[in-house]
Protein backbone atom coordinates (compact mmCIF):
# COMPACT_ATOMS: atom_id res chain seq x y z
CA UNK A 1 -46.40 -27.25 94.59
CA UNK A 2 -47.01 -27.86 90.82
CA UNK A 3 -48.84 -30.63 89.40
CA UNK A 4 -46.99 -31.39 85.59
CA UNK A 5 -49.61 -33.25 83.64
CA UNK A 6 -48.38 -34.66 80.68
CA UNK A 7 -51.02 -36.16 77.28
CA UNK A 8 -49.83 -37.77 73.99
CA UNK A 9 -47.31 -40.05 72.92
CA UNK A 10 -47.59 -43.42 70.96
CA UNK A 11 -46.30 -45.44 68.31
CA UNK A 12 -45.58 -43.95 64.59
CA UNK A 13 -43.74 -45.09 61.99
CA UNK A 14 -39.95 -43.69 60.81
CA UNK A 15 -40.69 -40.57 59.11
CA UNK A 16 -43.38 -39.76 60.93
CA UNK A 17 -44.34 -36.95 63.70
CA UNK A 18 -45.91 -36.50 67.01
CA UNK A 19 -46.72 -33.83 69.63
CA UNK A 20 -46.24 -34.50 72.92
CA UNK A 21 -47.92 -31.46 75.70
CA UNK A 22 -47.51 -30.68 79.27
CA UNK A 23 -49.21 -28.52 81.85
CA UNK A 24 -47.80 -27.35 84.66
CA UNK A 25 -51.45 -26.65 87.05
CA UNK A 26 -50.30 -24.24 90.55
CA UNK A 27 -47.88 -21.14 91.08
CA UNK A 28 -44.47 -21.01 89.92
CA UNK A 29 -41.86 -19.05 91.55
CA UNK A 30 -39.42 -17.31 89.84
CA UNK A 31 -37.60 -18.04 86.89
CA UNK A 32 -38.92 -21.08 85.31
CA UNK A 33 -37.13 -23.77 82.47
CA UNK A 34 -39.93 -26.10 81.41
CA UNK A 35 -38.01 -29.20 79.39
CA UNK A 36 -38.37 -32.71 77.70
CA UNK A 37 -36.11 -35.20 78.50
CA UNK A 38 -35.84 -38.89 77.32
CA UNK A 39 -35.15 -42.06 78.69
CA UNK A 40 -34.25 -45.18 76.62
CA UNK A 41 -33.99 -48.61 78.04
CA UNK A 42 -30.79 -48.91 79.57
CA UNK A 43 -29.77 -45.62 79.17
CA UNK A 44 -29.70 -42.34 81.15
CA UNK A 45 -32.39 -39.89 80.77
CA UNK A 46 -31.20 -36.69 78.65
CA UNK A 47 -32.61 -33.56 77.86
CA UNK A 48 -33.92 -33.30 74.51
CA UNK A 49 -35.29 -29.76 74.58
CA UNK A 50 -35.31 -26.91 76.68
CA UNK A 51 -37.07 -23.21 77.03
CA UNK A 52 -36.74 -20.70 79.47
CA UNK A 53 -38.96 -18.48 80.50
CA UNK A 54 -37.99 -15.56 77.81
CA UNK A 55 -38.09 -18.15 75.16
CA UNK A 56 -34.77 -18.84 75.13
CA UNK A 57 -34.86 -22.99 73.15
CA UNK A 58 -32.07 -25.50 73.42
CA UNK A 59 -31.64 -28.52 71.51
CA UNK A 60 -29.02 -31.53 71.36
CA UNK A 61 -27.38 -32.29 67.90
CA UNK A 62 -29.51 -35.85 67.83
CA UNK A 63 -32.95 -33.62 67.43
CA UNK A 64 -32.19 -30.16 66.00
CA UNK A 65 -33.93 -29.63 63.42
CA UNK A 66 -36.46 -32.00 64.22
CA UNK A 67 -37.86 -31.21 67.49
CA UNK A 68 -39.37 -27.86 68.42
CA UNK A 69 -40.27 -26.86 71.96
CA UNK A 70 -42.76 -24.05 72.30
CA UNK A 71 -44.06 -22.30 75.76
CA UNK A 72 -47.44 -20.76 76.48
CA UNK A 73 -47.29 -18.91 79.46
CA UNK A 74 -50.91 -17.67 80.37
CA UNK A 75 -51.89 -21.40 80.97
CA UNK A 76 -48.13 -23.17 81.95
CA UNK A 77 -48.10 -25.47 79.22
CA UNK A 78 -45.21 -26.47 76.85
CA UNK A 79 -45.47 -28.31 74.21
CA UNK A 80 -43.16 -31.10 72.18
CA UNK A 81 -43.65 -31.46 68.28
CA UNK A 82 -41.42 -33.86 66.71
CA UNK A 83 -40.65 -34.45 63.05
CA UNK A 84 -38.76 -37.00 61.14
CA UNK A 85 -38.68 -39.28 63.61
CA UNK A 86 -36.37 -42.37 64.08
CA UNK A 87 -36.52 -45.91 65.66
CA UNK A 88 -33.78 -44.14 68.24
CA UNK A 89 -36.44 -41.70 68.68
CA UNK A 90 -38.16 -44.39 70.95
CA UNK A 91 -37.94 -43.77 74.76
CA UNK A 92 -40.11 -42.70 77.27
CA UNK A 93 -40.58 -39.01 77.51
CA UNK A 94 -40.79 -36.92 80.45
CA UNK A 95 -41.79 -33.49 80.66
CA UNK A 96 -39.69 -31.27 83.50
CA UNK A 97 -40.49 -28.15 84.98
CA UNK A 98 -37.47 -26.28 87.31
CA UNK A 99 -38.45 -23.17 89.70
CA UNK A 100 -35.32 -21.41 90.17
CA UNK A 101 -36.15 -19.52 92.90
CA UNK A 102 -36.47 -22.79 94.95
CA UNK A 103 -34.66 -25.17 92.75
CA UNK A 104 -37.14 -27.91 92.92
CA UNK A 105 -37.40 -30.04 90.08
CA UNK A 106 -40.82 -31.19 88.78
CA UNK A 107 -41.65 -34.39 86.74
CA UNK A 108 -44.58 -35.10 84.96
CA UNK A 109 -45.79 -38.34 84.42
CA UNK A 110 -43.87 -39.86 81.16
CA UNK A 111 -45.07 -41.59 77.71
CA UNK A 112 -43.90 -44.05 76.12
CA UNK A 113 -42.97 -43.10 72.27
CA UNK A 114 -42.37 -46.31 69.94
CA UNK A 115 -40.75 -45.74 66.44
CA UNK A 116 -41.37 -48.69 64.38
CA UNK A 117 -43.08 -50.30 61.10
């Protein structure tokens, strides 16, 4: 079992940035993708960036660029920084953490990030 402990998040204004971390506290098994997703209101929660074990990042076109996901493996903890951001930035974000070897899914706890003036 993992325990995925998420910190930051926030309001800031357009243009601004904000980091968002998570740690992941137990053993993981196997190959491990640690992700952010984000959840508007009303809308589904999406992936906004990924990174595999070997480093491997993904990114949707709506925050390429702008977001960048980075992994530190001696302590399990990934962490969110995101630049230029825009009132559709705003959503609650989650961070995720999927053991392959047992395909469970792990959530941490969300945060709500607010774009506005």
């Amino acid at each position: 079992q993992l325990q995925v402990v998420q910190s930051g998040g926030g309001l800031v204004q357009p243009g601004g940035s904000l980091t968002l971390s998570c740690s992941a506290s137990g053993r993981m098994y196997g190959f491990t993708t640690m992700a952010w997703y984000r959840q508007a209101p009303g809308k589904y929660r999406h992936s906004v960036a990924e990174i595999t074990q070997i480093g491997r990042t993904t990114y949707p076109d709506a925050v390429r660029g702008r977001y960048t996901i980075v992994r530190e493996h001696t302590n399990n903890t990934v962490v969110l920084q995101k630049n230029d951001l825009q009132p559709e930035d705003t959503a609650v974000y989650y961070c995720h953490v999927h053991e392959s070897n047992t395909d469970i899914h792990y959530w941490g706890q969300g945060a709500q990030v607010t774009v506005s003036e």
